[in-house]
PDB file of N, CA and C in Angstrom:
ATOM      1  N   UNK A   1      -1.559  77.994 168.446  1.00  0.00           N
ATOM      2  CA  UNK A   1      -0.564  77.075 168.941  1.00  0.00           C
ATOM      3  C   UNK A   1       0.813  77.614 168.558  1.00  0.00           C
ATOM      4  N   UNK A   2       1.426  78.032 169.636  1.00  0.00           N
ATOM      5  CA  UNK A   2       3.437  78.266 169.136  1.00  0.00           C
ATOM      6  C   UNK A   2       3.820  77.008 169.101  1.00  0.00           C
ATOM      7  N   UNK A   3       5.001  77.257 168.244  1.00  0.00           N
ATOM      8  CA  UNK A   3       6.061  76.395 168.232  1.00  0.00           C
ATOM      9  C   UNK A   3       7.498  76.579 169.169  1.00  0.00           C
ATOM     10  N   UNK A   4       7.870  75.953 169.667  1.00  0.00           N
ATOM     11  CA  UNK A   4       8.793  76.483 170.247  1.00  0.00           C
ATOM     12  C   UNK A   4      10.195  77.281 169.751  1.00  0.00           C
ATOM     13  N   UNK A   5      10.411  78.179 170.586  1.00  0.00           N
ATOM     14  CA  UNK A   5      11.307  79.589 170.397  1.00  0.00           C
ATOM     15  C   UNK A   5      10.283  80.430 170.125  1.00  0.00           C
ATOM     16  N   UNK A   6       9.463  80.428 169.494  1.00  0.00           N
ATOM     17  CA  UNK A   6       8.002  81.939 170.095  1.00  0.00           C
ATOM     18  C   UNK A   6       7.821  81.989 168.204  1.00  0.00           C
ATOM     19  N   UNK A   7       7.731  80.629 167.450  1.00  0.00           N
ATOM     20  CA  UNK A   7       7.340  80.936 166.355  1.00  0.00           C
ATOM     21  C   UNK A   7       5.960  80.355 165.837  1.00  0.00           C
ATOM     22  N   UNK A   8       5.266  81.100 165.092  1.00  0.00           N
ATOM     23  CA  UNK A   8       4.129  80.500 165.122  1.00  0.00           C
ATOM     24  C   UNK A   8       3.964  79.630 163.723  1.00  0.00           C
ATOM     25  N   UNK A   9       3.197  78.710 163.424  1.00  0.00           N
ATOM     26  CA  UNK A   9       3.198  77.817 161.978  1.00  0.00           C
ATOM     27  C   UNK A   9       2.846  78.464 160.621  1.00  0.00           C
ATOM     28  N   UNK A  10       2.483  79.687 160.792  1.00  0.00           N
ATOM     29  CA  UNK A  10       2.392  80.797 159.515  1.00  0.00           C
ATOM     30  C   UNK A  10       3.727  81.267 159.375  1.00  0.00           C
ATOM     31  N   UNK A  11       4.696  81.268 160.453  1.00  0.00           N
ATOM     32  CA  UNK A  11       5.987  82.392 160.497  1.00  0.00           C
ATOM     33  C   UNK A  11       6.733  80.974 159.665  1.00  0.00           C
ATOM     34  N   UNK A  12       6.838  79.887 160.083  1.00  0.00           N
ATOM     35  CA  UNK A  12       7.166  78.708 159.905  1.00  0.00           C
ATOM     36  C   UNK A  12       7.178  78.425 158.076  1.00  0.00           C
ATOM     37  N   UNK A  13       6.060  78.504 157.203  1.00  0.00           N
ATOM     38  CA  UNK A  13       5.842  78.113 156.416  1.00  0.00           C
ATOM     39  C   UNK A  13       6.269  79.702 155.328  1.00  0.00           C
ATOM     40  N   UNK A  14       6.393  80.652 156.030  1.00  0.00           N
ATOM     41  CA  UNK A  14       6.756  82.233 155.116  1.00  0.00           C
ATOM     42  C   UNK A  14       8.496  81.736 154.733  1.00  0.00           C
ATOM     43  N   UNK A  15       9.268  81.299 155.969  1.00  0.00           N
ATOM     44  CA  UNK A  15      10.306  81.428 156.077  1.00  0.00           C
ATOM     45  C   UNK A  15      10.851  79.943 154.836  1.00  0.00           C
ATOM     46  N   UNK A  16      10.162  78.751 154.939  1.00  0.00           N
ATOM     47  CA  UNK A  16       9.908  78.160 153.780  1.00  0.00           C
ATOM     48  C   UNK A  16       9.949  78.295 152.653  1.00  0.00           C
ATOM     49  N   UNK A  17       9.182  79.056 152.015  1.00  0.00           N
ATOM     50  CA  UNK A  17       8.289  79.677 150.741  1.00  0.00           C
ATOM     51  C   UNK A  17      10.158  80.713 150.534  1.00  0.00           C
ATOM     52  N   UNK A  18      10.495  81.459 151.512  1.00  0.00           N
ATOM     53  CA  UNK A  18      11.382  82.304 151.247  1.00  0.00           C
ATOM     54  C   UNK A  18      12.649  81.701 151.080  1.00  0.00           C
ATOM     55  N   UNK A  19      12.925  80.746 151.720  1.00  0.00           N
ATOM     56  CA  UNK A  19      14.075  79.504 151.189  1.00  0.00           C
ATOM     57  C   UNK A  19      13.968  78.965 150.036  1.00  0.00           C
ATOM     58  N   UNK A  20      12.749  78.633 149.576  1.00  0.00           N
ATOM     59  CA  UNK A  20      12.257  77.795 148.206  1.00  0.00           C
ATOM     60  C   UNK A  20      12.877  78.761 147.301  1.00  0.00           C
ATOM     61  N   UNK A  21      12.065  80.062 147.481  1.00  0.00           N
ATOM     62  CA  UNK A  21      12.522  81.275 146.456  1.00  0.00           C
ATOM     63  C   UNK A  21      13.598  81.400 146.273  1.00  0.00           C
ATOM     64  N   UNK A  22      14.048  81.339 147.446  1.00  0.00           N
ATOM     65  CA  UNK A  22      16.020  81.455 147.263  1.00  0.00           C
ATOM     66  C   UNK A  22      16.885  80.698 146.361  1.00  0.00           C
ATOM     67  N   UNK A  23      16.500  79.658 146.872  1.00  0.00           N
ATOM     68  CA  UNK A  23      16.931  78.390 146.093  1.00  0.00           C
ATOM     69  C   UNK A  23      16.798  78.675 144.506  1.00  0.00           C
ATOM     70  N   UNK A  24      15.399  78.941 144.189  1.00  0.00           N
ATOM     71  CA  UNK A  24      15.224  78.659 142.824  1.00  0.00           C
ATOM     72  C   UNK A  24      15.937  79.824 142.059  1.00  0.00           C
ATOM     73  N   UNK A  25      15.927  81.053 142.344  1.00  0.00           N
ATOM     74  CA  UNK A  25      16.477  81.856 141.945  1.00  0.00           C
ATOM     75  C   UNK A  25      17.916  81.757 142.229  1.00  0.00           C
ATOM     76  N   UNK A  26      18.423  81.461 142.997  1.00  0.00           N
ATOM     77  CA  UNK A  26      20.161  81.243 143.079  1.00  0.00           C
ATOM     78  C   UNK A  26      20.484  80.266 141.996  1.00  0.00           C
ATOM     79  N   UNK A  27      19.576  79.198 141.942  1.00  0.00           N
ATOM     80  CA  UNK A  27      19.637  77.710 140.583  1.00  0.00           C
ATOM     81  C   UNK A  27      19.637  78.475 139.390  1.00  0.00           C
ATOM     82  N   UNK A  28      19.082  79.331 139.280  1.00  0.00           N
ATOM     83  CA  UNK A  28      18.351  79.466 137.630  1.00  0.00           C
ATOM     84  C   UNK A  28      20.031  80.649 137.662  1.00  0.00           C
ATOM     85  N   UNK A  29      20.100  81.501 138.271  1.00  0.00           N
ATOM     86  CA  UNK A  29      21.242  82.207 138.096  1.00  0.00           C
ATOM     87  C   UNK A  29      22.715  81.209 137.909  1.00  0.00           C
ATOM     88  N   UNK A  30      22.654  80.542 138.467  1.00  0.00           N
ATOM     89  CA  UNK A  30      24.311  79.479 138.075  1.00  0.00           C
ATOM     90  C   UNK A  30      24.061  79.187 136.836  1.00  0.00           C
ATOM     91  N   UNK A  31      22.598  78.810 136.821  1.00  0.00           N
ATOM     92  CA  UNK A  31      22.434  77.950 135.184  1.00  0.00           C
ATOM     93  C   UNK A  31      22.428  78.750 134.122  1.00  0.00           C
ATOM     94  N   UNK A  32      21.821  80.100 134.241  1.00  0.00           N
ATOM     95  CA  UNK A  32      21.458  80.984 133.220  1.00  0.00           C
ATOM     96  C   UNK A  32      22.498  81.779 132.875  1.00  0.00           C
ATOM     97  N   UNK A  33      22.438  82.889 133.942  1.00  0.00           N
ATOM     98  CA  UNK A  33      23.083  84.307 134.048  1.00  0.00           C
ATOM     99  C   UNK A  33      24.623  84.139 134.263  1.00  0.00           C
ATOM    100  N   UNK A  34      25.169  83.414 134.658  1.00  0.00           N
ATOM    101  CA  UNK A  34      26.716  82.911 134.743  1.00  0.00           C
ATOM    102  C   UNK A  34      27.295  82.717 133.674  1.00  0.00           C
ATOM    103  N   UNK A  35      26.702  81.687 133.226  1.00  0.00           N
ATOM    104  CA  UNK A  35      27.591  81.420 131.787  1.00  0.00           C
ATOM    105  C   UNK A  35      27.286  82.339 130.640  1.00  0.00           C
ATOM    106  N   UNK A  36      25.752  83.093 130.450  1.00  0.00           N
ATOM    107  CA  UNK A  36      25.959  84.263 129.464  1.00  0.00           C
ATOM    108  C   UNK A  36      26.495  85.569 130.024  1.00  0.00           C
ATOM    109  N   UNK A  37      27.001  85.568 131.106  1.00  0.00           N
ATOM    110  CA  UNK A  37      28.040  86.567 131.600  1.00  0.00           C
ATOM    111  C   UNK A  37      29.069  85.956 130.831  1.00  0.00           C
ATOM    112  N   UNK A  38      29.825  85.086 131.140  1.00  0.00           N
ATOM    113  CA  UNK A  38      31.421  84.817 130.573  1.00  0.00           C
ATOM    114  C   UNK A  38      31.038  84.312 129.473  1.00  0.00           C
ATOM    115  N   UNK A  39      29.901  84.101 128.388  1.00  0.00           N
ATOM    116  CA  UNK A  39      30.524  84.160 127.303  1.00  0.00           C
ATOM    117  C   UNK A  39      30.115  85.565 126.784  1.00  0.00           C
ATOM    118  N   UNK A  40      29.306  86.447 127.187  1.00  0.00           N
ATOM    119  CA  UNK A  40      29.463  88.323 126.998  1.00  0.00           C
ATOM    120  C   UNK A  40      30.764  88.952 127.142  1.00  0.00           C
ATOM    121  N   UNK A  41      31.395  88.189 128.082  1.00  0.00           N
ATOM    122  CA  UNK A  41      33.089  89.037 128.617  1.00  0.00           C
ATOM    123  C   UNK A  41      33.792  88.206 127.685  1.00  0.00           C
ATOM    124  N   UNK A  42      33.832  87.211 126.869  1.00  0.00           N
ATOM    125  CA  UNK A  42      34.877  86.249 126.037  1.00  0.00           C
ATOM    126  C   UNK A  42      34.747  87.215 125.048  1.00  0.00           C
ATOM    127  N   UNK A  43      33.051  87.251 124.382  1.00  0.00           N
ATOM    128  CA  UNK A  43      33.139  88.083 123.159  1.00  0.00           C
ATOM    129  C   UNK A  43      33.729  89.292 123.141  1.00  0.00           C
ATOM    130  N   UNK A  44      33.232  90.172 124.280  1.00  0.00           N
ATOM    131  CA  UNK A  44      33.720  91.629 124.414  1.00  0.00           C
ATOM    132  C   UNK A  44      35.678  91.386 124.354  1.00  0.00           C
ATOM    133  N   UNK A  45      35.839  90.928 125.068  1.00  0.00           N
ATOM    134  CA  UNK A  45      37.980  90.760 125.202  1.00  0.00           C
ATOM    135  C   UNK A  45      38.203  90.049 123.948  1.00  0.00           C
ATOM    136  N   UNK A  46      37.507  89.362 123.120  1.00  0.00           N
ATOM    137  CA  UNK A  46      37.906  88.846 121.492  1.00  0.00           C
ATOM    138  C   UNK A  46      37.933  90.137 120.786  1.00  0.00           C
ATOM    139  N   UNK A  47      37.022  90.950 120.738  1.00  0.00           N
ATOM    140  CA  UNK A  47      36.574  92.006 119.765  1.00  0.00           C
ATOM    141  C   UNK A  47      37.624  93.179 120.433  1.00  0.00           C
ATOM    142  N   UNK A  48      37.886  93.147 121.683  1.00  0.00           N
ATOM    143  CA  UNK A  48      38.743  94.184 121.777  1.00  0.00           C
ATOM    144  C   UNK A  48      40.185  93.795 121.441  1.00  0.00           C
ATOM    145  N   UNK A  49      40.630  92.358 121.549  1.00  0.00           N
ATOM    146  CA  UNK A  49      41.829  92.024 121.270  1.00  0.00           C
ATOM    147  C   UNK A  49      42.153  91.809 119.940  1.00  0.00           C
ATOM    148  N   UNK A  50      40.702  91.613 118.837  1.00  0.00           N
ATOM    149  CA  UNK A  50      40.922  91.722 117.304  1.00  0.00           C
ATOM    150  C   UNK A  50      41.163  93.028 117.409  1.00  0.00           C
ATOM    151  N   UNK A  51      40.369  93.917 117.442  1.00  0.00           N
ATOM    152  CA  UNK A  51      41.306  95.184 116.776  1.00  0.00           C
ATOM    153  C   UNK A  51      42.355  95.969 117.554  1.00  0.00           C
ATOM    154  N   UNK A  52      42.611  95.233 118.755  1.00  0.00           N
ATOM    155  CA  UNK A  52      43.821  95.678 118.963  1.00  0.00           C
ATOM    156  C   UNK A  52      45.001  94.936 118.007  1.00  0.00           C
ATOM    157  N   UNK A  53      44.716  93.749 117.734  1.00  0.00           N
ATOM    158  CA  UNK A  53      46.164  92.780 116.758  1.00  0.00           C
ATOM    159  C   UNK A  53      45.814  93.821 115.244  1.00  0.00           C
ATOM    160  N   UNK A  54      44.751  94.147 114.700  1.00  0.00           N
ATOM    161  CA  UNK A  54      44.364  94.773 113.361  1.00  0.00           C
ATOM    162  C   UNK A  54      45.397  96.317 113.463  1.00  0.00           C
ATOM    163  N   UNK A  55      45.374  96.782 114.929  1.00  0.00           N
ATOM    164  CA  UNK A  55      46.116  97.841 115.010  1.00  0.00           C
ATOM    165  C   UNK A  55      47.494  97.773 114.908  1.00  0.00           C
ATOM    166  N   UNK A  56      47.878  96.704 115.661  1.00  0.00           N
ATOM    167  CA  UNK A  56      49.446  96.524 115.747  1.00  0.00           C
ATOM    168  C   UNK A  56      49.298  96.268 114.319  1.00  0.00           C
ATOM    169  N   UNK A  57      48.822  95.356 113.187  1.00  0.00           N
ATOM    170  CA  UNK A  57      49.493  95.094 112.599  1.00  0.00           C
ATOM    171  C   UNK A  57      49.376  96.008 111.573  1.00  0.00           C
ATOM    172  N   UNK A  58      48.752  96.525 111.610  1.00  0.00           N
ATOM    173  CA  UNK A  58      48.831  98.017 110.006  1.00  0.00           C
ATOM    174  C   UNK A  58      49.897  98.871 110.891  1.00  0.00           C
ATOM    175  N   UNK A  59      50.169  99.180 112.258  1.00  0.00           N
ATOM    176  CA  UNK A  59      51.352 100.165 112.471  1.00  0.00           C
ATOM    177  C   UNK A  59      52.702  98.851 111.874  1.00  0.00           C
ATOM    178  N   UNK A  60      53.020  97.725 112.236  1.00  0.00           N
ATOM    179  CA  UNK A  60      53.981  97.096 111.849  1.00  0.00           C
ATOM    180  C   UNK A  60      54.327  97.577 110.659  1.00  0.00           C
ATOM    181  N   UNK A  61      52.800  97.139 109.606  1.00  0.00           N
ATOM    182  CA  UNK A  61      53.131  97.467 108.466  1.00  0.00           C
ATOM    183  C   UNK A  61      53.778  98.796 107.901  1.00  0.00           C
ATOM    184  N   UNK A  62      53.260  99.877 108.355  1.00  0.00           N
ATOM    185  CA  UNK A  62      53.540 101.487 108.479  1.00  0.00           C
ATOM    186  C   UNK A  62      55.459 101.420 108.794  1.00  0.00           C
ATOM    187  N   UNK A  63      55.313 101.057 109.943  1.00  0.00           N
ATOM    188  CA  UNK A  63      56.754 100.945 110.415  1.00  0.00           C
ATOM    189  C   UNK A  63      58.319 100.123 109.428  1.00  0.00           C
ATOM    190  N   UNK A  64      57.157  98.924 108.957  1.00  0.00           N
ATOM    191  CA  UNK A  64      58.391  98.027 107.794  1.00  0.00           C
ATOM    192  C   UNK A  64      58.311  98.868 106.916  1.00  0.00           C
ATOM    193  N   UNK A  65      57.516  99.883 105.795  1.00  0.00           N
ATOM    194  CA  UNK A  65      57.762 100.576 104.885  1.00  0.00           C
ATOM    195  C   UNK A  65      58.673 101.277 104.827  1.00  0.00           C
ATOM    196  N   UNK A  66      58.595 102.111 106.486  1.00  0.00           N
ATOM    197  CA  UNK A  66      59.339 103.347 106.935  1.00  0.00           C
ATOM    198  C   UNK A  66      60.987 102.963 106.826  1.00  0.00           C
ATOM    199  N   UNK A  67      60.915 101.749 107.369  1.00  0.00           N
ATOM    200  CA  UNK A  67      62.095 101.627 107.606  1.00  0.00           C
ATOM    201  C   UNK A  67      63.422 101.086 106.459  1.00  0.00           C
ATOM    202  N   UNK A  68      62.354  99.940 105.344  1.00  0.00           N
ATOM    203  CA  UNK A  68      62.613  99.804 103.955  1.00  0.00           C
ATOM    204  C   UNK A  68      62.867 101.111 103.331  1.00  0.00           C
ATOM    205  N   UNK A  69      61.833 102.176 103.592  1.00  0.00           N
ATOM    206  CA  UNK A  69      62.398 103.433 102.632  1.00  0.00           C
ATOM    207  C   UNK A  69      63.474 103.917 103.269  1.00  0.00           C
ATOM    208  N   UNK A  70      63.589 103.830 104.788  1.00  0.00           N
ATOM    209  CA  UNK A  70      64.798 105.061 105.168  1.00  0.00           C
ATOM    210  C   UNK A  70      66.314 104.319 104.899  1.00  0.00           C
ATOM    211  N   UNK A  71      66.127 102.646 105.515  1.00  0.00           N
ATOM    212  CA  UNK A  71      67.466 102.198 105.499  1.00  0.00           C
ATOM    213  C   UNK A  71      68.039 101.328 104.458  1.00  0.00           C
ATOM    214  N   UNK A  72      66.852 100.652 103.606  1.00  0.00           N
ATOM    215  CA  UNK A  72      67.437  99.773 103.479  1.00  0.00           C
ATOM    216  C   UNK A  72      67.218 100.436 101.951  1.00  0.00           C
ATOM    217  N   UNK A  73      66.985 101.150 101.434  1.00  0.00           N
ATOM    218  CA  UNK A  73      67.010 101.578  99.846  1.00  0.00           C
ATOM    219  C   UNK A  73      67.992 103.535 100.155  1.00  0.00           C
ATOM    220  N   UNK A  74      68.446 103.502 101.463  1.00  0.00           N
ATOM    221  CA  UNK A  74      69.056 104.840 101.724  1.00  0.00           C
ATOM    222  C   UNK A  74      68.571 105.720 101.274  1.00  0.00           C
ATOM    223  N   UNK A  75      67.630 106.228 101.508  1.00  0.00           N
ATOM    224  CA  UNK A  75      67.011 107.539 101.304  1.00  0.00           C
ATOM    225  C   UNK A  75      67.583 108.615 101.454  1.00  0.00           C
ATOM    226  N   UNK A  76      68.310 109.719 101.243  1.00  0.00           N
ATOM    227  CA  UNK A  76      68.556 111.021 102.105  1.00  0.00           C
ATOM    228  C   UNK A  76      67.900 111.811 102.283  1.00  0.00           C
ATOM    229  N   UNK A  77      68.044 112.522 103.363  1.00  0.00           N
ATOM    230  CA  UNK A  77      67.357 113.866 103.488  1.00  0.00           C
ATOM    231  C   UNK A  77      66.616 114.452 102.386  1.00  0.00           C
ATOM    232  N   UNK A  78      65.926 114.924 101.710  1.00  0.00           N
ATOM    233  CA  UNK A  78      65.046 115.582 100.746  1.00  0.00           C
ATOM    234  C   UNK A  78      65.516 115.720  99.635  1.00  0.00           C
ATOM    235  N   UNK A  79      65.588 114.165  99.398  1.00  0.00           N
ATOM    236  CA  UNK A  79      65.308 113.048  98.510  1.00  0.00           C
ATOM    237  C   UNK A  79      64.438 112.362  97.973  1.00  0.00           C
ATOM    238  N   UNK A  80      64.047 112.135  96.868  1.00  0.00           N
ATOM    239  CA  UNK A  80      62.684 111.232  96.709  1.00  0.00           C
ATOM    240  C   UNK A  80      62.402 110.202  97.181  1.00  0.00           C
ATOM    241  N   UNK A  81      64.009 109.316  97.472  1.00  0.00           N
ATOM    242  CA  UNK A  81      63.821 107.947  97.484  1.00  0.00           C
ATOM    243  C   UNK A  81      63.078 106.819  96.378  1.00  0.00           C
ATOM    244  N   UNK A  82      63.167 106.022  97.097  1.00  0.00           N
ATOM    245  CA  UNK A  82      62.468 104.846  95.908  1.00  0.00           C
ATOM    246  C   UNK A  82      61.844 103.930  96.500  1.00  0.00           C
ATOM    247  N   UNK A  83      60.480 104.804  96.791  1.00  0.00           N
ATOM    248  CA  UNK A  83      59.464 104.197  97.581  1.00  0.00           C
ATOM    249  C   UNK A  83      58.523 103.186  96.284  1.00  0.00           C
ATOM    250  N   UNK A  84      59.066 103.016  94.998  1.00  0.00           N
ATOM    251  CA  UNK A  84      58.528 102.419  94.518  1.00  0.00           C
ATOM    252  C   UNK A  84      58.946 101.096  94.422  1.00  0.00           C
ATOM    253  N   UNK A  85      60.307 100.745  95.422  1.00  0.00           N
ATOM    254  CA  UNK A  85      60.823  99.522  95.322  1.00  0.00           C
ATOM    255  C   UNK A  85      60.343  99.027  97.118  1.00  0.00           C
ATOM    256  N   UNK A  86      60.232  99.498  97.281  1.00  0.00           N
ATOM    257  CA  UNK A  86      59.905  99.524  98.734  1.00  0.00           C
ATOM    258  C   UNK A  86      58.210  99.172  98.805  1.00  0.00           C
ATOM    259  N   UNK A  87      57.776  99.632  98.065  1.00  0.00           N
ATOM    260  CA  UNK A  87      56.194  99.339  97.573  1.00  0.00           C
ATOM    261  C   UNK A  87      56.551  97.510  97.099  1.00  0.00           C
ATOM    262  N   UNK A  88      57.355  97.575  95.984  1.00  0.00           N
ATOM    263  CA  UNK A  88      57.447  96.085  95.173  1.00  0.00           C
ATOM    264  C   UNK A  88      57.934  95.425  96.522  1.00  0.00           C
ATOM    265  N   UNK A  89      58.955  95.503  97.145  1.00  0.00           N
ATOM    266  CA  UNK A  89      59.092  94.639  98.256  1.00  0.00           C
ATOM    267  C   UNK A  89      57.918  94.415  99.228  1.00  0.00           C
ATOM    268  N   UNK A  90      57.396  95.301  99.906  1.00  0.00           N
ATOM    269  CA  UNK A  90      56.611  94.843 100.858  1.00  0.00           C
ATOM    270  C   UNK A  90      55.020  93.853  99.884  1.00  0.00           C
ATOM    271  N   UNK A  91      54.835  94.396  98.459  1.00  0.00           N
ATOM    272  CA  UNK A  91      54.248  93.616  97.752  1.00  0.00           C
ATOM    273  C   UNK A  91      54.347  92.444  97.849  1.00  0.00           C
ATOM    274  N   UNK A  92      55.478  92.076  97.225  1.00  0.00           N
ATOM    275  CA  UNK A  92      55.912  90.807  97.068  1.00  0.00           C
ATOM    276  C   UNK A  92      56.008  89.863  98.337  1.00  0.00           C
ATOM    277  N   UNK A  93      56.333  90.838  99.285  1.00  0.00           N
ATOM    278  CA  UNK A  93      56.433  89.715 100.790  1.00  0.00           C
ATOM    279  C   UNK A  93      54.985  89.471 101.226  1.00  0.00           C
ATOM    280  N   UNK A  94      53.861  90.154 100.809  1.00  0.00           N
ATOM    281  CA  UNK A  94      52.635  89.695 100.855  1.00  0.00           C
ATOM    282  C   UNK A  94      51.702  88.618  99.913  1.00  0.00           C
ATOM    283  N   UNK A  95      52.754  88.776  98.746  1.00  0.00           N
ATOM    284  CA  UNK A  95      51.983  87.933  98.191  1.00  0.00           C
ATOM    285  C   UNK A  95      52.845  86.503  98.278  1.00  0.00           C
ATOM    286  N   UNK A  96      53.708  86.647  98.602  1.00  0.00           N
ATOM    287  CA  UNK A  96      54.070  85.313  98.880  1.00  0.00           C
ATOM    288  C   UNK A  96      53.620  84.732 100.191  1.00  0.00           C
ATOM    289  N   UNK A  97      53.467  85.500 101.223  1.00  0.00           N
ATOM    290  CA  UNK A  97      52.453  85.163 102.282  1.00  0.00           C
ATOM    291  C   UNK A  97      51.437  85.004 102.122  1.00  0.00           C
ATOM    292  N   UNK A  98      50.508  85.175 101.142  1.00  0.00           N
ATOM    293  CA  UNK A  98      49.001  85.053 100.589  1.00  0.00           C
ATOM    294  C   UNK A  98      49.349  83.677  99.624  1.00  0.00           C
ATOM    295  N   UNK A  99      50.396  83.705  98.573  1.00  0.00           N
ATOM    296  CA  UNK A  99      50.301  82.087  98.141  1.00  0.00           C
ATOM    297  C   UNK A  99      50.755  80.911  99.425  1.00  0.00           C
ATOM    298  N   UNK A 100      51.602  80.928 100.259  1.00  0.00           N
ATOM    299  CA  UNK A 100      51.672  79.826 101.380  1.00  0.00           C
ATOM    300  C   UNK A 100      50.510  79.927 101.566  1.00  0.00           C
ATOM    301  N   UNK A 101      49.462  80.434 102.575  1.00  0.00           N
ATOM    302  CA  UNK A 101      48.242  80.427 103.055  1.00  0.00           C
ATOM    303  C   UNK A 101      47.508  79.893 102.084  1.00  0.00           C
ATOM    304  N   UNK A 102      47.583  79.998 100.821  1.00  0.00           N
ATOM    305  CA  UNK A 102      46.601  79.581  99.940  1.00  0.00           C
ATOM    306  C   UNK A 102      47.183  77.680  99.394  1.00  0.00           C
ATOM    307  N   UNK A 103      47.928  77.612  99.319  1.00  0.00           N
ATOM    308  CA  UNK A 103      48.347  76.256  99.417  1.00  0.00           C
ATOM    309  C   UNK A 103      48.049  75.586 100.561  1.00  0.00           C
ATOM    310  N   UNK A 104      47.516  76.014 101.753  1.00  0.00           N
ATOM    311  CA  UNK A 104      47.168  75.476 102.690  1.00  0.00           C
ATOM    312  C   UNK A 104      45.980  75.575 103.433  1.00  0.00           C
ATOM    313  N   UNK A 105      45.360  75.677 102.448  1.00  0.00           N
ATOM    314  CA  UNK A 105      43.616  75.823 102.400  1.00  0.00           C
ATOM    315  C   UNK A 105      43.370  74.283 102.393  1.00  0.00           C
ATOM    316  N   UNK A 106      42.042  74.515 103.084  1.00  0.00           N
ATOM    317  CA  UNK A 106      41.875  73.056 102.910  1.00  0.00           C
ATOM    318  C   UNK A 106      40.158  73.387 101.624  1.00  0.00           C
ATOM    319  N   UNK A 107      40.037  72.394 100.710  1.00  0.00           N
ATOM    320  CA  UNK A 107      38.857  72.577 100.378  1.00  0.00           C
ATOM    321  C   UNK A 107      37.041  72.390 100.838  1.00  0.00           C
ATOM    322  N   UNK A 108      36.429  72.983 100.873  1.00  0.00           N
ATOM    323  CA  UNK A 108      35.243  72.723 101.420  1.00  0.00           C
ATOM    324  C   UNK A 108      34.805  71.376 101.357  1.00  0.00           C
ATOM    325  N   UNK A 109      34.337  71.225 102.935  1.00  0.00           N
ATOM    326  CA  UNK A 109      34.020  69.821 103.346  1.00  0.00           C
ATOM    327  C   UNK A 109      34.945  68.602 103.470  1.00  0.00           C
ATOM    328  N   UNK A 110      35.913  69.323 103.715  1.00  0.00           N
ATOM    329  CA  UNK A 110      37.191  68.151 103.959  1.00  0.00           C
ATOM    330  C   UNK A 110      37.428  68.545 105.622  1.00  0.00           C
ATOM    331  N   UNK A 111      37.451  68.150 106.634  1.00  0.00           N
ATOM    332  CA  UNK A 111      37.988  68.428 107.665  1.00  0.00           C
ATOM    333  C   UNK A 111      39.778  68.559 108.004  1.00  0.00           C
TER     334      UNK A 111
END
């Protein structure tokens, strides 16, 4: 027995079965494979954007030394300078950035 347009009830029920499939596999991909895509690409652009900030900030650091030794303690030309005050400064501006931060800790289990 055809169906009309020249299909027969086996062609009918393949084309079914192949929609069903579709379906379920297009479902399970929105649900599954989508969202552990973007959170694979969040982690990957976090981890590349931490050590890109880890980079900038040790060249910053490199750069404030440089510039403490050349200008602001006047170094000359082949000179020793007094990279040991330049050491105590950038010290000190860290550890006073390490005590703020630490005054503003919160203690465990306090929200």
């Amino acid at each position: 027995m055809a169906l009309p347009g020249g299909s027969s009830p086996s062609n009918a029920w393949t084309t079914e079965v192949v929609d069903t499939v579709d379906a379920v596999v297009t479902t399970v991909r929105d649900k599954a494979v989508v969202p552990l895509t973007t959170v694979a690409r969040a982690l990957v652009y976090g981890v590349v954007a931490g050590l890109m900030a880890q980079v900038v900030l040790l060249l910053l650091g490199i750069a404030a030394v440089r510039a403490l030794d050349v200008y602001a303690f006047d170094r000359q030309p082949g000179q020793q300078g007094h990279i040991w005050a330049v050491d105590l400064a950038v010290g000190g501006i860290f550890t006073l950035i390490g005590l703020l931060l630490w005054t503003k800790r919160r203690p465990k289990g306090t929200p």
